[in-house]
N, C-alpha and C. Protein backbone atom coordinates (compact mmCIF):
# COMPACT_ATOMS: atom_id res chain seq x y z
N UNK A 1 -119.12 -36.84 -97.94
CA UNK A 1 -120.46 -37.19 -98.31
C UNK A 1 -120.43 -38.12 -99.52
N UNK A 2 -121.04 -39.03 -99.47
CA UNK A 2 -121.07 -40.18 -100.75
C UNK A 2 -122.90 -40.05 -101.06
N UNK A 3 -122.31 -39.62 -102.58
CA UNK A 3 -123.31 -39.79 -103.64
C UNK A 3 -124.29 -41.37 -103.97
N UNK A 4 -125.07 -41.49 -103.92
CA UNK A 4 -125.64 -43.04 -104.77
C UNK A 4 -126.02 -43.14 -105.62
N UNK A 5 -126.37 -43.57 -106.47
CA UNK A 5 -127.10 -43.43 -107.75
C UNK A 5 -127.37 -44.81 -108.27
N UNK A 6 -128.76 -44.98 -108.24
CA UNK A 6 -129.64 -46.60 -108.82
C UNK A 6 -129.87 -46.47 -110.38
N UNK A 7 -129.76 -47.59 -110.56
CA UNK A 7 -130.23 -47.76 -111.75
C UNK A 7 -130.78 -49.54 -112.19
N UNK A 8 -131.75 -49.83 -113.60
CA UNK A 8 -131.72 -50.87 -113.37
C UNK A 8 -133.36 -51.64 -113.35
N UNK A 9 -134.00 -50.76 -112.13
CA UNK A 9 -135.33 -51.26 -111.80
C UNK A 9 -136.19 -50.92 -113.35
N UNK A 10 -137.83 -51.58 -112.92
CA UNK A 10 -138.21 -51.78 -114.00
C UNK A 10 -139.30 -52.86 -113.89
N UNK A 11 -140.73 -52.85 -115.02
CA UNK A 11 -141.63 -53.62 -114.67
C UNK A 11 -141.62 -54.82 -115.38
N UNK A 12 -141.81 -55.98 -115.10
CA UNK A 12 -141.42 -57.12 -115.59
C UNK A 12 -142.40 -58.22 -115.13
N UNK A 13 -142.17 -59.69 -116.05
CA UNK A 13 -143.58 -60.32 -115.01
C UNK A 13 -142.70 -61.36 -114.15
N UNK A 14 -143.34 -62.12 -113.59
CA UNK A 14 -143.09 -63.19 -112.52
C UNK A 14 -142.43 -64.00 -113.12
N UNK A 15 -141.23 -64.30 -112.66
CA UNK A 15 -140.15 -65.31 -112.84
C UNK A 15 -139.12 -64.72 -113.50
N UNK A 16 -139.15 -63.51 -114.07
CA UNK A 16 -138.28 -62.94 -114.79
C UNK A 16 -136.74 -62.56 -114.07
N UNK A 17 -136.12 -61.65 -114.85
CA UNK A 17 -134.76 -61.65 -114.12
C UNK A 17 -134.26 -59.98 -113.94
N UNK A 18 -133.94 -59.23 -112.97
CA UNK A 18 -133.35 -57.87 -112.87
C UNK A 18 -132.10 -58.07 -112.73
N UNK A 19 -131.08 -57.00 -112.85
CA UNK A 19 -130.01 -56.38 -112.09
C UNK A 19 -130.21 -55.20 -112.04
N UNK A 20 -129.98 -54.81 -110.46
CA UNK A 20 -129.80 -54.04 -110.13
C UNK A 20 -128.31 -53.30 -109.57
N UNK A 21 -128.42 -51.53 -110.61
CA UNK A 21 -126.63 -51.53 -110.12
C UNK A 21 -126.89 -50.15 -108.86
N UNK A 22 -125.83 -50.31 -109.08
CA UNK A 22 -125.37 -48.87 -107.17
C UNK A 22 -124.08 -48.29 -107.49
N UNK A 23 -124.02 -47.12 -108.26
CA UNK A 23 -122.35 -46.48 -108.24
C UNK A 23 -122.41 -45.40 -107.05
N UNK A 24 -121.36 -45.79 -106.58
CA UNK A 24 -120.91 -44.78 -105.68
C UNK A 24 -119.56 -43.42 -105.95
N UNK A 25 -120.47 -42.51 -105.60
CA UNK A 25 -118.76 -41.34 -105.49
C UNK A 25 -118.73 -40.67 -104.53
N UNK A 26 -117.96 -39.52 -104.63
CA UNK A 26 -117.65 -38.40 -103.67
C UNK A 26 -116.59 -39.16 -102.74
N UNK A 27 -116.84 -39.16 -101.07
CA UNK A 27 -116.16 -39.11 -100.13
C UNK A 27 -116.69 -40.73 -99.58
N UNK A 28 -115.95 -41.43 -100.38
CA UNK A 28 -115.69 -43.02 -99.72
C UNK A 28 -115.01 -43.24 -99.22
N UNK A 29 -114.11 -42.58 -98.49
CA UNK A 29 -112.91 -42.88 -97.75
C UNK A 29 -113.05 -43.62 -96.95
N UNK A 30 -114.62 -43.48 -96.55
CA UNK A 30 -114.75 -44.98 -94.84
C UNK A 30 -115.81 -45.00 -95.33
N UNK A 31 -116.38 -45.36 -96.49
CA UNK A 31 -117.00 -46.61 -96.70
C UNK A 31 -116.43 -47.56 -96.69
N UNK A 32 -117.30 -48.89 -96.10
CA UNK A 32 -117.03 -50.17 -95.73
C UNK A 32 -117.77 -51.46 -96.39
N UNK A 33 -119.21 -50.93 -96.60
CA UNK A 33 -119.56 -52.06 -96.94
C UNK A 33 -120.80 -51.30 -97.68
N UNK A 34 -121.32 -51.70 -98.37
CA UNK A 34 -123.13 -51.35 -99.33
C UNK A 34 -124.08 -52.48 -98.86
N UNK A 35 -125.24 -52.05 -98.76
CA UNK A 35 -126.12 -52.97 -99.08
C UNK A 35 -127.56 -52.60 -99.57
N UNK A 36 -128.48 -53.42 -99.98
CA UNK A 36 -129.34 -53.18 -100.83
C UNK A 36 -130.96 -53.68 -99.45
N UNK A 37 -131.61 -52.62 -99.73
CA UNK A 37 -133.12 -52.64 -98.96
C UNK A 37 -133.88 -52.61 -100.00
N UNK A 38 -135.24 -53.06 -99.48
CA UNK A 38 -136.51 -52.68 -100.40
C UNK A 38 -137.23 -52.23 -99.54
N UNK A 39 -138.60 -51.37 -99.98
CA UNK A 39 -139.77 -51.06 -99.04
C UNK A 39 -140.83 -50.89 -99.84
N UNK A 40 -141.74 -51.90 -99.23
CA UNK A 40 -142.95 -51.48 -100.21
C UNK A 40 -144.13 -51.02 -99.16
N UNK A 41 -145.10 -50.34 -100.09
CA UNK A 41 -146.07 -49.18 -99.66
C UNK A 41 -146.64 -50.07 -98.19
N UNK A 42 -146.44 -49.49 -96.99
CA UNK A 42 -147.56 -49.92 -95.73
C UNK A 42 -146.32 -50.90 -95.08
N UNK A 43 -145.20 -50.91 -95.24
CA UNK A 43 -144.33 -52.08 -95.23
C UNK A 43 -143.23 -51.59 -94.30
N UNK A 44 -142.49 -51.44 -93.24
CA UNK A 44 -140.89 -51.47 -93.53
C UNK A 44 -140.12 -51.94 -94.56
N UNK A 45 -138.70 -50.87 -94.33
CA UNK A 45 -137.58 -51.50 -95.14
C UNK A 45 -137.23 -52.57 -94.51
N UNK A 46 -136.92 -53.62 -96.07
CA UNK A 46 -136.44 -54.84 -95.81
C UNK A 46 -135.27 -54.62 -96.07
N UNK A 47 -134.03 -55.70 -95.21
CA UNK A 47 -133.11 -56.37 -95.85
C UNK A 47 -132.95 -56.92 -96.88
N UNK A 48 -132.44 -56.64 -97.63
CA UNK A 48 -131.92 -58.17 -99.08
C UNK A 48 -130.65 -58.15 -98.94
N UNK A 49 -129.36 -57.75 -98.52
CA UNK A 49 -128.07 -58.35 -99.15
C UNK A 49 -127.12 -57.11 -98.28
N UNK A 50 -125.62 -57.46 -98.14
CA UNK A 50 -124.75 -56.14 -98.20
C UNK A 50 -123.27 -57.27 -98.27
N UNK A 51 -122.57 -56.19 -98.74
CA UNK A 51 -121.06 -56.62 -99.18
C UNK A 51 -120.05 -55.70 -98.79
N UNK A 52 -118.79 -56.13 -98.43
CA UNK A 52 -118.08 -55.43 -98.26
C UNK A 52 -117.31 -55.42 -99.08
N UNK A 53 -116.36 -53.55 -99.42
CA UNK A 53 -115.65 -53.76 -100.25
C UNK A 53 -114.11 -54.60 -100.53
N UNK A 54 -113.73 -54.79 -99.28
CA UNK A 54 -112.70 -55.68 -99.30
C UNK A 54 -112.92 -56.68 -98.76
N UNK A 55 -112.68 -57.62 -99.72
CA UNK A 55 -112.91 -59.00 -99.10
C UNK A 55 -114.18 -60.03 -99.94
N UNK A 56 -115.18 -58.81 -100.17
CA UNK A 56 -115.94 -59.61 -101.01
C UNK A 56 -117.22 -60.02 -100.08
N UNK A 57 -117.32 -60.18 -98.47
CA UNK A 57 -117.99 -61.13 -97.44
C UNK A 57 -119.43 -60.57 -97.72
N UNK A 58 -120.48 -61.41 -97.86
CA UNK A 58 -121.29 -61.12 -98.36
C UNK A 58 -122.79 -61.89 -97.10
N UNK A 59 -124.12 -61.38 -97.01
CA UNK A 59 -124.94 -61.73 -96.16
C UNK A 59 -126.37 -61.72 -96.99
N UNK A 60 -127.42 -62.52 -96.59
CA UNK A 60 -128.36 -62.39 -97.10
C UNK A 60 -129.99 -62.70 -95.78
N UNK A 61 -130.63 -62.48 -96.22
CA UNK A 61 -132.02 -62.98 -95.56
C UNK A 61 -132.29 -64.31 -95.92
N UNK A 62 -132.80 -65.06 -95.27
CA UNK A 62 -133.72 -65.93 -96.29
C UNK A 62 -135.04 -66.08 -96.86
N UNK A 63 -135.44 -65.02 -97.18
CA UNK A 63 -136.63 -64.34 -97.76
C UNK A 63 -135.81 -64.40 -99.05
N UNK A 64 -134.07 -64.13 -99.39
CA UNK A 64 -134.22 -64.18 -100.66
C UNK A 64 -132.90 -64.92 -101.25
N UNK A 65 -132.35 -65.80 -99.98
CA UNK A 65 -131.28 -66.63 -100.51
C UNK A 65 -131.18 -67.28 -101.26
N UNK A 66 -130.44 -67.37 -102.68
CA UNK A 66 -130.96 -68.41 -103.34
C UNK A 66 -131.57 -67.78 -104.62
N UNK A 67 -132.14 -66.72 -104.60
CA UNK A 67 -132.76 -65.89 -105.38
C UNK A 67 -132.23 -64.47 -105.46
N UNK A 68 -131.44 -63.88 -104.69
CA UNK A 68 -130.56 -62.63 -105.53
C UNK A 68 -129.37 -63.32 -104.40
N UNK A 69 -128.37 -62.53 -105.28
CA UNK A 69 -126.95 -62.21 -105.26
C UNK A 69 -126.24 -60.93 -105.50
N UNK A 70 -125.58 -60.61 -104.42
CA UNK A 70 -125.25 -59.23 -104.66
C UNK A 70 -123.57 -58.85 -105.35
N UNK A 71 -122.84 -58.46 -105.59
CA UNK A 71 -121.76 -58.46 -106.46
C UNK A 71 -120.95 -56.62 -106.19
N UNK A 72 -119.65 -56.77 -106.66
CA UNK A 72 -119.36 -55.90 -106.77
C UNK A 72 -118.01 -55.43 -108.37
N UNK A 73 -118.29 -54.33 -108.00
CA UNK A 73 -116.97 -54.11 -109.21
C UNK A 73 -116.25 -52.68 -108.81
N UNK A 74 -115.39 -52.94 -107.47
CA UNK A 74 -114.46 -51.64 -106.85
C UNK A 74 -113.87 -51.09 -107.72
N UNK A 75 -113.39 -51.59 -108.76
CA UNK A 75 -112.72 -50.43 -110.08
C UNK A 75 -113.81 -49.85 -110.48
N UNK A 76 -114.77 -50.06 -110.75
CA UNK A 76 -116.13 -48.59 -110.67
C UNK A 76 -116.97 -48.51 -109.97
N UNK A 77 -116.66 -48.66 -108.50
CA UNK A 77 -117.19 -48.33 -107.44
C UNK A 77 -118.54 -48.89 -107.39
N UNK A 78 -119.05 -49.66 -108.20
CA UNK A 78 -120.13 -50.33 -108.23
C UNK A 78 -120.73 -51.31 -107.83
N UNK A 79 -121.63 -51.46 -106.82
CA UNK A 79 -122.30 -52.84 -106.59
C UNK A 79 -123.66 -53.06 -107.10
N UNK A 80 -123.87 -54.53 -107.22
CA UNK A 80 -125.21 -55.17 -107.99
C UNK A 80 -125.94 -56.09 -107.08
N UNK A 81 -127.39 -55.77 -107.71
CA UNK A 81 -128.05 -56.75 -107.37
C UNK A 81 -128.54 -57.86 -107.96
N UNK A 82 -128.67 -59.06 -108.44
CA UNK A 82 -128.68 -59.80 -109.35
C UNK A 82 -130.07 -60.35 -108.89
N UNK A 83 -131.41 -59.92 -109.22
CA UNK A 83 -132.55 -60.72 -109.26
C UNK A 83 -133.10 -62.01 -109.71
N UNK A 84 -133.47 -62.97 -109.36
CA UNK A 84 -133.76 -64.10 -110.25
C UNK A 84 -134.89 -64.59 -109.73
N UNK A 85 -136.12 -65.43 -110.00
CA UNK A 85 -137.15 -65.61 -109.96
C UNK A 85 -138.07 -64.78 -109.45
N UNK A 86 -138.06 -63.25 -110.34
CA UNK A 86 -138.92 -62.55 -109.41
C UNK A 86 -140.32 -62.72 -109.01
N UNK A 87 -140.76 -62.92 -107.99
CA UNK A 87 -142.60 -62.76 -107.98
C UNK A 87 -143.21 -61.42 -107.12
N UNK A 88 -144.51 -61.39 -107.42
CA UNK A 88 -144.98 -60.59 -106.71
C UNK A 88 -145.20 -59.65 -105.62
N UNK A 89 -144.71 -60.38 -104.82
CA UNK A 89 -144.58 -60.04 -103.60
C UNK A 89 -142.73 -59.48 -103.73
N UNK A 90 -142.23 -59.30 -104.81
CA UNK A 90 -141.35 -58.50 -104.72
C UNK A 90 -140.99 -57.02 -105.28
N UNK A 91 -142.12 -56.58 -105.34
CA UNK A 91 -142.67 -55.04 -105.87
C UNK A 91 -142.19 -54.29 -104.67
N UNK A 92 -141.46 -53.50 -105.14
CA UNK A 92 -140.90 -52.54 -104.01
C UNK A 92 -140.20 -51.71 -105.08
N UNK A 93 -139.65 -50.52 -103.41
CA UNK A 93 -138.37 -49.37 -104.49
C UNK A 93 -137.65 -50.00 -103.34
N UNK A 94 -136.09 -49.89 -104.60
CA UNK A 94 -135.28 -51.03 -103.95
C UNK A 94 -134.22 -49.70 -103.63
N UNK A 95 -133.41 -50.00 -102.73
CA UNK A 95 -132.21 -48.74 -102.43
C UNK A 95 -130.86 -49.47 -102.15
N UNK A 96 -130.50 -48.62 -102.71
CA UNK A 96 -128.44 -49.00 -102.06
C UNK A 96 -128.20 -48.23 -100.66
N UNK A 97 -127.56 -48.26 -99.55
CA UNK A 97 -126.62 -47.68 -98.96
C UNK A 97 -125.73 -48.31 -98.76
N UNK A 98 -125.18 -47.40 -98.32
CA UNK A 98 -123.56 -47.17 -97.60
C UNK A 98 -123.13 -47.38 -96.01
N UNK A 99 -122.36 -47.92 -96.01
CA UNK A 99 -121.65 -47.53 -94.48
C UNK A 99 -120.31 -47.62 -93.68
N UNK A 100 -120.19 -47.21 -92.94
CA UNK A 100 -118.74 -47.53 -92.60
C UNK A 100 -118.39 -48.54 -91.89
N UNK A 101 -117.14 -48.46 -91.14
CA UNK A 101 -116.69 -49.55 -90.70
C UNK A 101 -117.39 -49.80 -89.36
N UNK A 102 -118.40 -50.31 -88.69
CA UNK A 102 -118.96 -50.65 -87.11
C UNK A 102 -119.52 -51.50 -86.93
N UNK A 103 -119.06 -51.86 -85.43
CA UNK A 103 -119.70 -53.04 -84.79
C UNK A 103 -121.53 -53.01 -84.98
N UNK A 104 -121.94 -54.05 -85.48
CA UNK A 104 -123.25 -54.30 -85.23
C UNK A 104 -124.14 -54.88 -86.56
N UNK A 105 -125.41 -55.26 -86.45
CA UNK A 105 -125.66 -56.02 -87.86
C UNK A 105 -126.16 -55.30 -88.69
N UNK A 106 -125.74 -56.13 -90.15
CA UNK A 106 -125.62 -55.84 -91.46
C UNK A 106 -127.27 -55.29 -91.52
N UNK A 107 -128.09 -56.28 -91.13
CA UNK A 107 -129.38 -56.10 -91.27
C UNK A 107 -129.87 -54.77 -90.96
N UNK A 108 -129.53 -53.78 -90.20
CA UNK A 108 -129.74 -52.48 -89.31
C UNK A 108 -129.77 -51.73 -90.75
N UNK A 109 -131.21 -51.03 -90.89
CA UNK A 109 -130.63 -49.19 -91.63
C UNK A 109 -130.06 -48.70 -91.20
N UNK A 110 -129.94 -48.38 -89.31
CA UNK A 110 -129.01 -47.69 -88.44
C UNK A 110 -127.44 -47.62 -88.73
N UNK A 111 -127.42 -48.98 -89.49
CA UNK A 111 -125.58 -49.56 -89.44
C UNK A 111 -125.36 -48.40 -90.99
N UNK A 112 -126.00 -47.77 -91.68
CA UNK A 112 -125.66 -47.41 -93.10
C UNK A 112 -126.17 -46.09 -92.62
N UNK A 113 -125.05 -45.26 -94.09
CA UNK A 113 -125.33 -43.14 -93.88
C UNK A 113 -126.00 -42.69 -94.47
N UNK A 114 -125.48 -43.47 -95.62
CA UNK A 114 -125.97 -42.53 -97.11
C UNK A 114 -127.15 -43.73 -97.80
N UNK A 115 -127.96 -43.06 -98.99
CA UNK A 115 -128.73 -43.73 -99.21
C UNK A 115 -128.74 -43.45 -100.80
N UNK A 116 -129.19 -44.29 -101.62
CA UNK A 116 -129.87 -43.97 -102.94
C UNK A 116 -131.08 -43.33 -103.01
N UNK A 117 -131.14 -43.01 -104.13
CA UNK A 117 -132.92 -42.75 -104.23
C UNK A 117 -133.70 -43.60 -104.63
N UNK A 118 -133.15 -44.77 -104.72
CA UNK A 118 -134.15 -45.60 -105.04
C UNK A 118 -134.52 -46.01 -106.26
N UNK A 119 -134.82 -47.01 -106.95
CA UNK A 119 -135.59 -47.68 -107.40
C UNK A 119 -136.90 -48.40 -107.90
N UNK A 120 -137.67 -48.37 -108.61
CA UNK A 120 -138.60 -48.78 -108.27
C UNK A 120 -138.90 -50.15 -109.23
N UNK A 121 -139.25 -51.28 -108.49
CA UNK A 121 -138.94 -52.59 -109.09
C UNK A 121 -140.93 -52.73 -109.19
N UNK A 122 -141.46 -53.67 -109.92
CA UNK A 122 -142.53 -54.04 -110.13
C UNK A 122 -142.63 -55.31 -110.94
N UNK A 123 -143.20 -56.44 -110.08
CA UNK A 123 -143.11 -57.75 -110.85
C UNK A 123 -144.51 -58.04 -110.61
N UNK A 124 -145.12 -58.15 -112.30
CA UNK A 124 -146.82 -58.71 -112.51
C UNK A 124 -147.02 -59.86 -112.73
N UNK A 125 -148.20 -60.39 -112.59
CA UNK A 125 -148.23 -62.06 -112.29
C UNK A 125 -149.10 -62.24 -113.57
């Protein structure tokens, strides 16, 4: 079982800048890759980003290419989200998961196990 734990979020105004981090523990043995969702109220979870831990290979939407970057640091099990021009329409609770190694896309909640609790990001105009 792998633990998540967010940290990071926070209210801020438009154009400003977050990071967001994701440590992972417990039972990573087949973890494979993290990635970061948002969902805001009335909304599905979105995609924003996922990385794998070896290798570095990294994916994005283009809802926010260009504007976050996701990162890692495997000596403390940690991955980031690097926010940059935030606006409005990016108010959400943002989450980390996890997943292992399988065929199919990054984009899927289905493809990930474990989850964070979340975040909660808020950008005022």
């Amino acid at each position: 079982q792998v633990h998540l734990v967010e940290s990071g979020g926070g209210l801020v105004q438009a154009g400003a800048s977050l990071r967001l981090s994701c440590t992972a523990s417990g039972g990573t043995f087949s973890s494979y890759r993290m990635g970061w969702f948002r969902q805001a109220p009335g909304k599905e979870r979105e995609f924003l980003a996922a990385i794998t831990w070896t290798g570095g290979s990294t994916g994005y939407p283009d809802s926010v290419t260009g504007r976050f970057t996701i990162s890692s640091d495997n000596a403390k099990n940690t991955v980031y989200l690097q926010m940059n021009s935030l606006k409005p329409e990016d108010t959400a609770i943002y989450s980390c998961a996890d997943g292992p190694p399988r065929y199919g896309l990054w984009t899927r909640p289905a493809m990930y196990d474990y989850w964070g609790q979340g975040t909660q990001v808020t950008v005022s105009s």
